[in-house]
N, C-alpha and C. Protein backbone atom coordinates (compact mmCIF):
# COMPACT_ATOMS: atom_id res chain seq x y z
N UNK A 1 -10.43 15.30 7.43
CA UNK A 1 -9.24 15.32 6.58
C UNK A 1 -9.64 14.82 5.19
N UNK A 2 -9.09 15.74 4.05
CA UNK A 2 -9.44 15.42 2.91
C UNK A 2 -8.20 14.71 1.98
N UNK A 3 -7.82 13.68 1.30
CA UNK A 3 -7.06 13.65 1.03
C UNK A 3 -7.47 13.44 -0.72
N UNK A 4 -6.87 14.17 -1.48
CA UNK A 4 -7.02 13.87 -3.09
C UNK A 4 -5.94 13.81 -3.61
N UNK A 5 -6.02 13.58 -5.09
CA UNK A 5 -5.44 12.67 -5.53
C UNK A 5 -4.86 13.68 -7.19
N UNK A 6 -4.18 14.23 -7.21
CA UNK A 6 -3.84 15.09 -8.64
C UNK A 6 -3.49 14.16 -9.96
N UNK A 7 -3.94 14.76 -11.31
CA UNK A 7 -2.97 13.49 -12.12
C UNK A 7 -1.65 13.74 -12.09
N UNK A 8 -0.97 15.07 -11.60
CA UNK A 8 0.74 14.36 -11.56
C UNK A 8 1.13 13.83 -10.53
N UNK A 9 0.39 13.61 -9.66
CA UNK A 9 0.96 12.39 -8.83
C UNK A 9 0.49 11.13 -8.87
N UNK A 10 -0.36 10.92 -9.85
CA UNK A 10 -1.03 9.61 -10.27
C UNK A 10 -0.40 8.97 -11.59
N UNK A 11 0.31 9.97 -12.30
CA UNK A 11 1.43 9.43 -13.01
C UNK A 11 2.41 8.56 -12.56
N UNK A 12 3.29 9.07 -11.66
CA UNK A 12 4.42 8.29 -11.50
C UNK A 12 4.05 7.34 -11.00
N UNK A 13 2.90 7.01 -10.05
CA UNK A 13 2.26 5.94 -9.39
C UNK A 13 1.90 4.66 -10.15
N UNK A 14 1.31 5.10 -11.46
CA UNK A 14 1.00 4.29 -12.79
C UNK A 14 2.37 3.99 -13.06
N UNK A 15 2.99 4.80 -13.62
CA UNK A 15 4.42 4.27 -14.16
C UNK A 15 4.98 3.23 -13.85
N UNK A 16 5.01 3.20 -11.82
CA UNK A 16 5.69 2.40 -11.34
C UNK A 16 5.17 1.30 -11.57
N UNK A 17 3.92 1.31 -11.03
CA UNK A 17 2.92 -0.43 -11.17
C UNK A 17 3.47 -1.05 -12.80
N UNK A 18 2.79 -0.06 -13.36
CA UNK A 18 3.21 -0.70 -14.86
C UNK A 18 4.70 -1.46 -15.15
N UNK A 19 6.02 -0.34 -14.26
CA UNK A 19 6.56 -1.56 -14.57
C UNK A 19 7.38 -2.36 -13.69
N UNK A 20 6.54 -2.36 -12.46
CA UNK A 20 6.75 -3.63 -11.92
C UNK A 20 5.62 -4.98 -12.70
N UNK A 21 4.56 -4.45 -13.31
CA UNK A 21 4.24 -5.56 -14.04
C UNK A 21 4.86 -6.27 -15.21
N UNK A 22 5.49 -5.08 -16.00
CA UNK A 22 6.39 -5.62 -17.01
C UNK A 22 7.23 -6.87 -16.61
N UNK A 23 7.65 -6.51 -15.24
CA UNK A 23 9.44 -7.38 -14.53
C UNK A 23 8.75 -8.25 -14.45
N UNK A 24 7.68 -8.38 -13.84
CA UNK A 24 6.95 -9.79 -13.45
C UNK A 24 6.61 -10.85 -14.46
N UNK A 25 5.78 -10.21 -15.27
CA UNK A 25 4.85 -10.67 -16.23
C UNK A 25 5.77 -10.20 -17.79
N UNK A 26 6.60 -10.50 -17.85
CA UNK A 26 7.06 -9.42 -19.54
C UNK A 26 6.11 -10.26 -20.53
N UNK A 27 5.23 -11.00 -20.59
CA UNK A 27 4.89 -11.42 -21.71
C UNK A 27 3.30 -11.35 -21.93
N UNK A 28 3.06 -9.86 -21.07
CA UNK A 28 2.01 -9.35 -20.97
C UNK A 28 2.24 -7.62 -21.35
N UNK A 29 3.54 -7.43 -21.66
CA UNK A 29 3.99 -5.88 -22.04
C UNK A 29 3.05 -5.18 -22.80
N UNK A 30 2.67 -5.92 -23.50
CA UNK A 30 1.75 -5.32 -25.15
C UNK A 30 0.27 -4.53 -24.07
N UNK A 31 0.16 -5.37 -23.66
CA UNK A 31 -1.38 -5.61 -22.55
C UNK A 31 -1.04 -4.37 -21.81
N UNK A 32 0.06 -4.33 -20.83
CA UNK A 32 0.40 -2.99 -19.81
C UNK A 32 0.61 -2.05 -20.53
N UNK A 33 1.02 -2.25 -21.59
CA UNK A 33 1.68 -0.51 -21.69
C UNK A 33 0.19 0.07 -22.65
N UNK A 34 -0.14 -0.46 -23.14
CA UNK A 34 -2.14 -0.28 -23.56
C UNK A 34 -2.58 0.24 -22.69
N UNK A 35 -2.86 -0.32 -21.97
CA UNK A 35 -4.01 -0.34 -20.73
C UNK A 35 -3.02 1.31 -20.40
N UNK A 36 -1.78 1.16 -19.74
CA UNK A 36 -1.32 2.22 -19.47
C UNK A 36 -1.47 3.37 -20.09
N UNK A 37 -1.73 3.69 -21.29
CA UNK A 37 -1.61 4.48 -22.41
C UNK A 37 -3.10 4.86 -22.15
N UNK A 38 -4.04 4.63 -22.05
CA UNK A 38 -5.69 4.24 -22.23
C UNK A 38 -5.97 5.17 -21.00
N UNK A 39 -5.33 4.84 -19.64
CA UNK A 39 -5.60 5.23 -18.58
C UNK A 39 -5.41 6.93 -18.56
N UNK A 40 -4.09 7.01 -19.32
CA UNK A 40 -3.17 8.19 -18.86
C UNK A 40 -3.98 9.39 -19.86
N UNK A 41 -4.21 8.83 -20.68
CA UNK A 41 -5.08 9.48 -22.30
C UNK A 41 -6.42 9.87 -21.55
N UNK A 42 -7.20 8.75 -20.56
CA UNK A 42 -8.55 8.88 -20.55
C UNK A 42 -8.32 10.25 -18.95
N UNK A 43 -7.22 10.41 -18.43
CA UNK A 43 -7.41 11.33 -17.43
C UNK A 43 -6.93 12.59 -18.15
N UNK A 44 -5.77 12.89 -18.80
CA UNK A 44 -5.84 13.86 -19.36
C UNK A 44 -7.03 14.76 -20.14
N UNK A 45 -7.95 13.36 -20.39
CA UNK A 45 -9.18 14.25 -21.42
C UNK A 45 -10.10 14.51 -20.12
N UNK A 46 -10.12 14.20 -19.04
CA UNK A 46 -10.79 14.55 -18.18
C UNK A 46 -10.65 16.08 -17.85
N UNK A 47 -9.07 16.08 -16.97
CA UNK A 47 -8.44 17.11 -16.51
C UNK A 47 -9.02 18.07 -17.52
N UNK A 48 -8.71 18.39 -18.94
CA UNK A 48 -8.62 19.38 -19.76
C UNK A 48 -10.90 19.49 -20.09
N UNK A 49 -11.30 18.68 -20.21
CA UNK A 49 -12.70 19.00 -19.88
C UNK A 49 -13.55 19.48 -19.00
């Protein structure tokens, strides 16, 4: 059994974490939504390469 992993279903997956980290941590927002941004940017340039 193979199981993989697409980026649109690795989106909403990110989304969520991200913001359950926000609720947790809000005074780390600047930090998550970066990192988030970084992640989502660095798979798109994948996908399209």
């Amino acid at each position: 059994m193979t199981i993989s992993i697409s980026l649109h279903s690795l989106q909403p997956l990110l989304a969520v974490a991200a913001g359950i980290l926000i609720l947790l941590v809000p005074r780390f927002l600047n930090y998550i939504v970066a990192i988030y941004l970084i992640v989502i940017g660095v798979l798109g340039i994948v996908r399209f390469s």
